[in-house]
Protein backbone atom coordinates (compact mmCIF):
# COMPACT_ATOMS: atom_id res chain seq x y z
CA UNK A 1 126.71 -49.49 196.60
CA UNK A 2 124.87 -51.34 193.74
CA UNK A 3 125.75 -49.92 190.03
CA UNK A 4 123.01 -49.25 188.29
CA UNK A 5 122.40 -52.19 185.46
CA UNK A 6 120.00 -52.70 182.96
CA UNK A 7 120.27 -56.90 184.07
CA UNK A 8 118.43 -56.22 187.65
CA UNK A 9 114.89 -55.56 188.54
CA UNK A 10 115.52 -52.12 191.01
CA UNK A 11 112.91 -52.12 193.73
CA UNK A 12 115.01 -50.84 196.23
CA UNK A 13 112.73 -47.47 196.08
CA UNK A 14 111.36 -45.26 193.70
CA UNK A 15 114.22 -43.00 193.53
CA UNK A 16 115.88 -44.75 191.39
CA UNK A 17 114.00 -43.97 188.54
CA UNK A 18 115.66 -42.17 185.60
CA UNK A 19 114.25 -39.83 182.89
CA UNK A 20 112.35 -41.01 179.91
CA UNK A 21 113.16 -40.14 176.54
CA UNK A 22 110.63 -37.74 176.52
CA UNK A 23 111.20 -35.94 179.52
CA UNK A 24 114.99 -35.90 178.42
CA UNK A 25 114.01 -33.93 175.37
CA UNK A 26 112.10 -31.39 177.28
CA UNK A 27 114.76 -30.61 179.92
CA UNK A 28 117.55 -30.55 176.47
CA UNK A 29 114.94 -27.53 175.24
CA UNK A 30 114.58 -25.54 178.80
CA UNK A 31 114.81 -22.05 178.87
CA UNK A 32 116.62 -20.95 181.55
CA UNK A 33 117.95 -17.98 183.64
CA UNK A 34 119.61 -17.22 187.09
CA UNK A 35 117.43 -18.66 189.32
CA UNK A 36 118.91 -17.19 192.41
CA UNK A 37 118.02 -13.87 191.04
CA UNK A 38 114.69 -15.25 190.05
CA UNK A 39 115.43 -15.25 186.47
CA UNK A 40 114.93 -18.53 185.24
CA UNK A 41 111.25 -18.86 183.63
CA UNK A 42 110.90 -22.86 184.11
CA UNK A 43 111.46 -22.21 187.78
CA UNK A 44 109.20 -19.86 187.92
CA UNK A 45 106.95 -21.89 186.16
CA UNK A 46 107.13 -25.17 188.07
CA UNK A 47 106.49 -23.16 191.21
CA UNK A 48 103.32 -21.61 190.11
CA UNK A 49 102.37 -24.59 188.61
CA UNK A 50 103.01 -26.92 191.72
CA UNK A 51 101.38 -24.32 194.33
CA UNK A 52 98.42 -24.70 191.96
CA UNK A 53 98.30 -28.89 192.23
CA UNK A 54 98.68 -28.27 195.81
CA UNK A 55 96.36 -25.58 196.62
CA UNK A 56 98.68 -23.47 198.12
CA UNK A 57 99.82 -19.62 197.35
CA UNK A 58 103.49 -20.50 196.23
CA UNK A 59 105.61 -23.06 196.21
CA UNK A 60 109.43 -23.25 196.43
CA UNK A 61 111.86 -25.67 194.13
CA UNK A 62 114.57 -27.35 196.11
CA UNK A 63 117.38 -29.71 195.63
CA UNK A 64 115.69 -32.82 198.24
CA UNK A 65 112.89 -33.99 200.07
CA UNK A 66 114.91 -33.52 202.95
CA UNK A 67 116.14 -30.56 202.44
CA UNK A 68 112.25 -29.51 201.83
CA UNK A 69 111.31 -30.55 205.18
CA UNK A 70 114.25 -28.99 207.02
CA UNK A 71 113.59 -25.51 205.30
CA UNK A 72 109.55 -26.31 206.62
CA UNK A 73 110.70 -27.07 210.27
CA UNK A 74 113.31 -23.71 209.90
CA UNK A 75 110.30 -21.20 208.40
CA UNK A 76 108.05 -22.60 210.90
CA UNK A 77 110.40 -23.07 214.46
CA UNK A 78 112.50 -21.13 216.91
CA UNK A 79 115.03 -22.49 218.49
CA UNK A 80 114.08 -25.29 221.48
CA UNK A 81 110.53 -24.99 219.50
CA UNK A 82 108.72 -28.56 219.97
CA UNK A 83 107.83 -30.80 217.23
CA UNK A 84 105.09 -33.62 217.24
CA UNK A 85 105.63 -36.53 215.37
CA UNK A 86 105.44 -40.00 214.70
CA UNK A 87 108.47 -42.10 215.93
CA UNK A 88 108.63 -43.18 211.90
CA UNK A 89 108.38 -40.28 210.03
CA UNK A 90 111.22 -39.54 207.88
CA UNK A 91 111.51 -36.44 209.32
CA UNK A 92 112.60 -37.93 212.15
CA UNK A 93 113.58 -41.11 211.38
CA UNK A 94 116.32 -40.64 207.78
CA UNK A 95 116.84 -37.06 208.08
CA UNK A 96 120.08 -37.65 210.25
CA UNK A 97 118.96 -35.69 213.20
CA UNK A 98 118.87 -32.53 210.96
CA UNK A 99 116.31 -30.67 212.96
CA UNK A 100 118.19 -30.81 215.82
CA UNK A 101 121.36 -28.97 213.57
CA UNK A 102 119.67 -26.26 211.54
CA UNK A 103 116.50 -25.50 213.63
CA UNK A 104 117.68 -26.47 216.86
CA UNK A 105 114.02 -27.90 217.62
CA UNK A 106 113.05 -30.91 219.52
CA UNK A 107 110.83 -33.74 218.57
CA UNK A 108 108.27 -35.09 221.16
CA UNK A 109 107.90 -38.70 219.59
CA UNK A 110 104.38 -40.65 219.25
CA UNK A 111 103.40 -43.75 218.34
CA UNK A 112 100.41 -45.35 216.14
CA UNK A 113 99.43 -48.09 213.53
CA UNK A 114 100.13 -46.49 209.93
CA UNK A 115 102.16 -43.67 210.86
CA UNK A 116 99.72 -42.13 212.96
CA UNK A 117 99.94 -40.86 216.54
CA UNK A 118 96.14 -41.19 218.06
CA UNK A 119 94.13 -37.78 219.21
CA UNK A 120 94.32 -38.54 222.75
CA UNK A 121 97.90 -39.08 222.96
CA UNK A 122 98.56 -35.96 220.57
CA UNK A 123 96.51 -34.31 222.89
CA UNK A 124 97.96 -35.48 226.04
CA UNK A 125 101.86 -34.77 224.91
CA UNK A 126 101.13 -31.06 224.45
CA UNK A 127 102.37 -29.76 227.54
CA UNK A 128 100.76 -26.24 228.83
CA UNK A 129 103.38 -23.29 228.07
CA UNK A 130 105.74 -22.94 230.64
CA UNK A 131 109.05 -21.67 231.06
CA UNK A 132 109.93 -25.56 232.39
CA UNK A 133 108.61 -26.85 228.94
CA UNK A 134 109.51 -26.62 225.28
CA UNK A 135 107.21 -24.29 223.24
CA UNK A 136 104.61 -26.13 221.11
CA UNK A 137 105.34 -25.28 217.72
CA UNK A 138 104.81 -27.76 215.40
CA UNK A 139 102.56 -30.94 214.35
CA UNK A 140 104.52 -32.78 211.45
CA UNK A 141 102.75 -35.16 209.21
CA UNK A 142 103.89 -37.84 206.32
CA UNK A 143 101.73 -38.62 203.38
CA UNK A 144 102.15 -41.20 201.76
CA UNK A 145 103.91 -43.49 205.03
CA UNK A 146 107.07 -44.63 204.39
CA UNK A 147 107.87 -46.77 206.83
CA UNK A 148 104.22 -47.51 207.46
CA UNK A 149 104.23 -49.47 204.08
CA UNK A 150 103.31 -46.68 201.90
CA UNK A 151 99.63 -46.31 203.46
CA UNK A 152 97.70 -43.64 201.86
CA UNK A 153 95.92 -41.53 204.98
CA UNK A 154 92.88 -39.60 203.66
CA UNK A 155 91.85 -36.46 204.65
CA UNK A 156 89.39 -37.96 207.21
CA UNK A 157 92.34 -39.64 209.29
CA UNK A 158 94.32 -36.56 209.32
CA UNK A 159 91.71 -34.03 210.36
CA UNK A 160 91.22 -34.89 213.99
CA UNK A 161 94.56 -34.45 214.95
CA UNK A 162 95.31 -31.42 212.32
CA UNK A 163 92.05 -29.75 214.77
CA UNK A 164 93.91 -30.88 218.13
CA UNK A 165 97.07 -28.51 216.77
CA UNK A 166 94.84 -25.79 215.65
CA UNK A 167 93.47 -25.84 219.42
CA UNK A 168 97.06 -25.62 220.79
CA UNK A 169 97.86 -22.58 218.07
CA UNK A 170 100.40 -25.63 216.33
CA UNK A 171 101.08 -24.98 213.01
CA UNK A 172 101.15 -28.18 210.49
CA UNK A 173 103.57 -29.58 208.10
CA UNK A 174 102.74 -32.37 205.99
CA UNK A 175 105.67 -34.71 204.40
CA UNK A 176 103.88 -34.89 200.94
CA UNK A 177 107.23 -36.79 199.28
CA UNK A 178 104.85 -39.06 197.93
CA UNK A 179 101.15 -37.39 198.27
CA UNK A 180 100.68 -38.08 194.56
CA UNK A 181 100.70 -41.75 195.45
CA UNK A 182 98.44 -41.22 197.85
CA UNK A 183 95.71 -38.77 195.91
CA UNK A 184 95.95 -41.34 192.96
CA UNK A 185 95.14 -44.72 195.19
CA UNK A 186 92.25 -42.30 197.41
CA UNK A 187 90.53 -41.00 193.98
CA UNK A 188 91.02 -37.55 194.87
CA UNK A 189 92.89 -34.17 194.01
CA UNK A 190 96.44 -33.78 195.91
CA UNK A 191 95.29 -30.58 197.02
CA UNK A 192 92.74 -32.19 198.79
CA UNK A 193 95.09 -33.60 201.02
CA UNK A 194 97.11 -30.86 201.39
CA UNK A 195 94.16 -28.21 202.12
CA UNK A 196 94.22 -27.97 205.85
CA UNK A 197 97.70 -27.61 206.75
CA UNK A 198 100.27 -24.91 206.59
CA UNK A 199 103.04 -26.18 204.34
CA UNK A 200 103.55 -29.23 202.52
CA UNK A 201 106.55 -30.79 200.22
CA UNK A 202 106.25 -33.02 197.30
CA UNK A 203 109.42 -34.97 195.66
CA UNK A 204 109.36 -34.87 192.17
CA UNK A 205 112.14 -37.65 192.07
CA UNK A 206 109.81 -40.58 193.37
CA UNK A 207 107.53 -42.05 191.64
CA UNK A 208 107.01 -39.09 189.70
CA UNK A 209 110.03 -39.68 188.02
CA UNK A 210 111.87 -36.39 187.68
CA UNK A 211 115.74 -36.79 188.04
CA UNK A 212 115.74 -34.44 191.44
CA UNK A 213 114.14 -32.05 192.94
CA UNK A 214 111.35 -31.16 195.62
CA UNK A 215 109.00 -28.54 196.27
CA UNK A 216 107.46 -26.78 199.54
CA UNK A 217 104.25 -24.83 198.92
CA UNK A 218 102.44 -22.84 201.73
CA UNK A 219 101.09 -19.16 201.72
CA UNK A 220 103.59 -16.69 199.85
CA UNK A 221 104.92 -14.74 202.96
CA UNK A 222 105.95 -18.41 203.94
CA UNK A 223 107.67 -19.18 200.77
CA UNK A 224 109.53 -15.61 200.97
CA UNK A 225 111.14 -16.71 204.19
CA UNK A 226 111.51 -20.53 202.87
CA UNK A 227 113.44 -19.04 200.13
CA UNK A 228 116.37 -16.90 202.51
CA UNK A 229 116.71 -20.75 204.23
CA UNK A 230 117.27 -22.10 201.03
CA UNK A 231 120.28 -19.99 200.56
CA UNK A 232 121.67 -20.73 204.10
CA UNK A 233 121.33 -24.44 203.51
CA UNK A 234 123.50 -24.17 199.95
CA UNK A 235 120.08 -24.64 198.00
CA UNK A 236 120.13 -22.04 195.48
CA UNK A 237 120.72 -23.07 192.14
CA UNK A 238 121.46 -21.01 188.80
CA UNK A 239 120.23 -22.32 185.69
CA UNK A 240 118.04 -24.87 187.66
CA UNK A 241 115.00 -25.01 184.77
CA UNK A 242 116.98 -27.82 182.82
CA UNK A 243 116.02 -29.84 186.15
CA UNK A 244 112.78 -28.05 186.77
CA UNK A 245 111.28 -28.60 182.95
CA UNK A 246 111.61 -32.37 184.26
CA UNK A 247 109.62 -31.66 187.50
CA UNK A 248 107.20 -29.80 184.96
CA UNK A 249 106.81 -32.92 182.48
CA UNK A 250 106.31 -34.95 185.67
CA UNK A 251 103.49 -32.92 186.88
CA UNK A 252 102.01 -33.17 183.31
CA UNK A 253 102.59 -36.80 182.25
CA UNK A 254 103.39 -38.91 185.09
CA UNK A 255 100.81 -38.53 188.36
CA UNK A 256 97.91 -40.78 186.51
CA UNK A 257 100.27 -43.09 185.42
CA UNK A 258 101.13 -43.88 189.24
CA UNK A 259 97.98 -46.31 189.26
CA UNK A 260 99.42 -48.60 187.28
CA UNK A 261 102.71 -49.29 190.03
CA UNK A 262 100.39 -49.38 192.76
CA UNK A 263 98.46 -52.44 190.28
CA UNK A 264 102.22 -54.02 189.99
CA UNK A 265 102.32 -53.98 193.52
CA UNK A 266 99.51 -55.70 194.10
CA UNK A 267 100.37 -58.27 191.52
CA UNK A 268 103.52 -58.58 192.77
CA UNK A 269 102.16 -59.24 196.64
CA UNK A 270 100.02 -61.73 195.43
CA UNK A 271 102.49 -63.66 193.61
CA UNK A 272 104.96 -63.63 196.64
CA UNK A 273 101.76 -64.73 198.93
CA UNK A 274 100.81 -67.93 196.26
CA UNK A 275 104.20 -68.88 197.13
CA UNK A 276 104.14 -68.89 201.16
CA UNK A 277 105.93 -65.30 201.76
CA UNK A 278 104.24 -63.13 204.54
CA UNK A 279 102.78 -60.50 202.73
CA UNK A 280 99.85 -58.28 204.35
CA UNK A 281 98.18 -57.70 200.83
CA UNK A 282 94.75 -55.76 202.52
CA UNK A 283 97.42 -53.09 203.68
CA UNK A 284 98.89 -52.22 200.55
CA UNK A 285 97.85 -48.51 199.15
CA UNK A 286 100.01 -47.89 196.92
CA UNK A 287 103.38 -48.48 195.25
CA UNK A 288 105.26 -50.43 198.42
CA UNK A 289 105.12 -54.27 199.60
CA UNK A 290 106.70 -55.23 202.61
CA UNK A 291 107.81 -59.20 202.98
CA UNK A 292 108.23 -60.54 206.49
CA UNK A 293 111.17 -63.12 206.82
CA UNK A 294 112.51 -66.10 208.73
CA UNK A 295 115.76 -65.09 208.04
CA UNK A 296 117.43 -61.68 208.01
CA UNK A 297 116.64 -58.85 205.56
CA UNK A 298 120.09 -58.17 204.36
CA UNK A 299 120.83 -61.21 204.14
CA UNK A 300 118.16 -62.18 201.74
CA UNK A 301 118.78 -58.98 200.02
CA UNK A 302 121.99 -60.63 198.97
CA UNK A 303 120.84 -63.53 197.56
CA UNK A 304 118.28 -61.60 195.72
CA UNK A 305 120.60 -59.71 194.27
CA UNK A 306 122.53 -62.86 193.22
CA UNK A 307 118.87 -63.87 191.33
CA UNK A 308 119.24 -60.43 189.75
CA UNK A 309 116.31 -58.15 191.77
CA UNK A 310 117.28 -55.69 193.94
CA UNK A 311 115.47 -54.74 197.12
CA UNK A 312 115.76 -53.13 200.60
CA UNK A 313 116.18 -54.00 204.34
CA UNK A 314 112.73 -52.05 206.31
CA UNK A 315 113.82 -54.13 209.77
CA UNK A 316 115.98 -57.06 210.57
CA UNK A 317 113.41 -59.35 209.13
CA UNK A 318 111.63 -56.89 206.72
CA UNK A 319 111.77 -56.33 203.58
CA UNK A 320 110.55 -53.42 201.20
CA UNK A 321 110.38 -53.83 197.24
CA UNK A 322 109.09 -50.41 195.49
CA UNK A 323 107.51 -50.70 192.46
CA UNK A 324 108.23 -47.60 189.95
CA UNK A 325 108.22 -46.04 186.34
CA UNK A 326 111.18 -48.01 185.45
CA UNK A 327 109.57 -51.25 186.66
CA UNK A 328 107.50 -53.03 183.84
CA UNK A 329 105.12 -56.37 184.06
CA UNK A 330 108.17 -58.08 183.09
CA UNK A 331 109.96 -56.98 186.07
CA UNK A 332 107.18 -58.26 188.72
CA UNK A 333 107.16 -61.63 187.04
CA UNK A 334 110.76 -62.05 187.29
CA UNK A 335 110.97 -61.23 190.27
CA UNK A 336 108.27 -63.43 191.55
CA UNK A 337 110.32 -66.06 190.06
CA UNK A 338 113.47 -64.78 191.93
CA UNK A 339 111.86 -65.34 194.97
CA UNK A 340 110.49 -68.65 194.19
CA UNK A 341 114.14 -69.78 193.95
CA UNK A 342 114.66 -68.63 197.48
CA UNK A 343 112.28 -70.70 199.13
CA UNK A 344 114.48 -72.69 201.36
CA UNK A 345 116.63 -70.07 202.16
């Protein structure tokens, strides 16, 4: 594990950001209360005001992205319940198998460019009920892609297979972690993206910038029985609003501002490309470039590190950098340099 230092250039991901002076200030003034009893007033206020940026009823604050999509996948399962779902969501692919623990559910796993299954095969893997089969519960979506480079999918792309669900009586979860990313690079509201399915979470501690936190917004029955799984899973917190003002200020000061890291990593692709690197600059949507390698990830990693930038294996021969609040002009153009000193590696 890398110690944080003011010397390296962090692109690992966009978790690593910490909390401006500003937004420092306004968790120091919080008012807060017990929020288990539902007492503290900035968690009450962060909930109503994220259900409102995602169109939603009510929204619940949480501890994780993950734990946001296991308390989705809880609220909207039964046990043995089957979930569809690409082979590289997060869900399913860095939640350490956590469905299979708490809701006891099973994933049917599809495949597709960008993090998308296709209609037909959707269609095709939903088996008719049958006491042989699994019960269809539960299509599970990812907005912004991780793993998919950070592609932005617009409404458009996720409607035809959100319809194929609603034909099979599926209900819809969308992994939002990052769908500020993706409303700021499509030009549109987040609660566009968020308007036909059932629940969605949004991480606060991404490129937003907050220090932790998540939320899960869907109707407010949902978030009622959202809120007894947050209990089971440890999730209640007491005076959470010194965390939750920061979620606030996020919300307030720090969506627009995501245009100008998806610009950085464009600039930074670019660079890497003038200098020979593999780097698919058309596919890049938002705040994430991927560099394909001759040599091994990890192993460049390393000497990266040695140059003074930190970044992050996506595949044996893949790299991810993450550009990020705490990631200035600066940053990109030393670490274009960085990699320019790597060339014969």
């Amino acid at each position: 594990m890398t110690e944080f230092s003011p010397t390296y250039v962090d692109l690992r991901s966009d978790t690593v950001t910490r909390p401006t002076p500003a937004m420092r200030e306004t968790m120091y003034r919080a008012e807060v209360g017990d929020d288990v009893y539902g007492e503290d007033p900035t968690v009450n206020q962060l909930e109503e005001y994220a259900a409102h940026i995602l169109g939603k009823e009510a929204s619940l604050f949480v501890p994780s992205g993950t734990m946001a999509n296991q308390i989705a996948i809880l609220t909207h399962t039964q046990r043995g319940d089957e979930i569809f779902i690409h082979r590289d969501n997060h869900i399913f692919y860095y939640e350490g198998g956590a469905a299979a623990m708490w809701a006891q559910a099973t994933f049917n796993q599809l495949q597709g460019p960008e993090g998308l299954m296709s209609v037909d095969e959707l269609e095709a893997s939903i088996r008719p009920r049958n006491i042989h089969h699994p019960n269809p519960r539960l299509l599970a979506l990812e907005n912004t892609h991780n793993r998919a480079g950070g592609v932005a999918l617009s409404r458009e792309r996720l409607l035809p297979l959100i319809h194929v669900a609603r034909q099979h009586n599926l209900r819809v979860h969308l992994d939002g972690a990052r769908i500020a990313n993706a409303a700021v690079a499509l030009k549109v509201d987040i609660r566009d993206l968020a308007e036909d399915v059932d629940s969605v979470s949004m991480c606060l501690s991404k490129g937003l910038g907050a220090p932790v936190g998540s939320v899960l917004a869907g109707t407010r029955e949902y978030v009622e029985q959202a809120r007894i799984y947050r209990k089971w899973l440890g999730g209640g917190m007491r005076q959470a609003g010194i965390i939750a003002a920061a979620g606030i200020y996020a919300l307030d000061h720090h969506i627009e501002r995501l245009a100008d890291d998806h610009l950085r990593a464009h600039k930074l692709a670019q660079g890497l490309q003038s200098l020979g690197y593999r780097v698919d600059i058309p596919s890049i949507a938002t705040n994430m470039v991927m560099v394909d390698l001759d040599v091994a990830a990890e192993k460049f990693a390393v000497a990266l590190k040695s140059k003074g930038v930190l970044a992050g294996a996506m595949g044996p021969n893949r790299l991810r950098l993450v550009t990020h609040l705490d990631v200035n002009d600066e940053g990109v153009e030393r670490t274009i340099e960085s990699f320019s000193q790597l060339l014969s590696l």
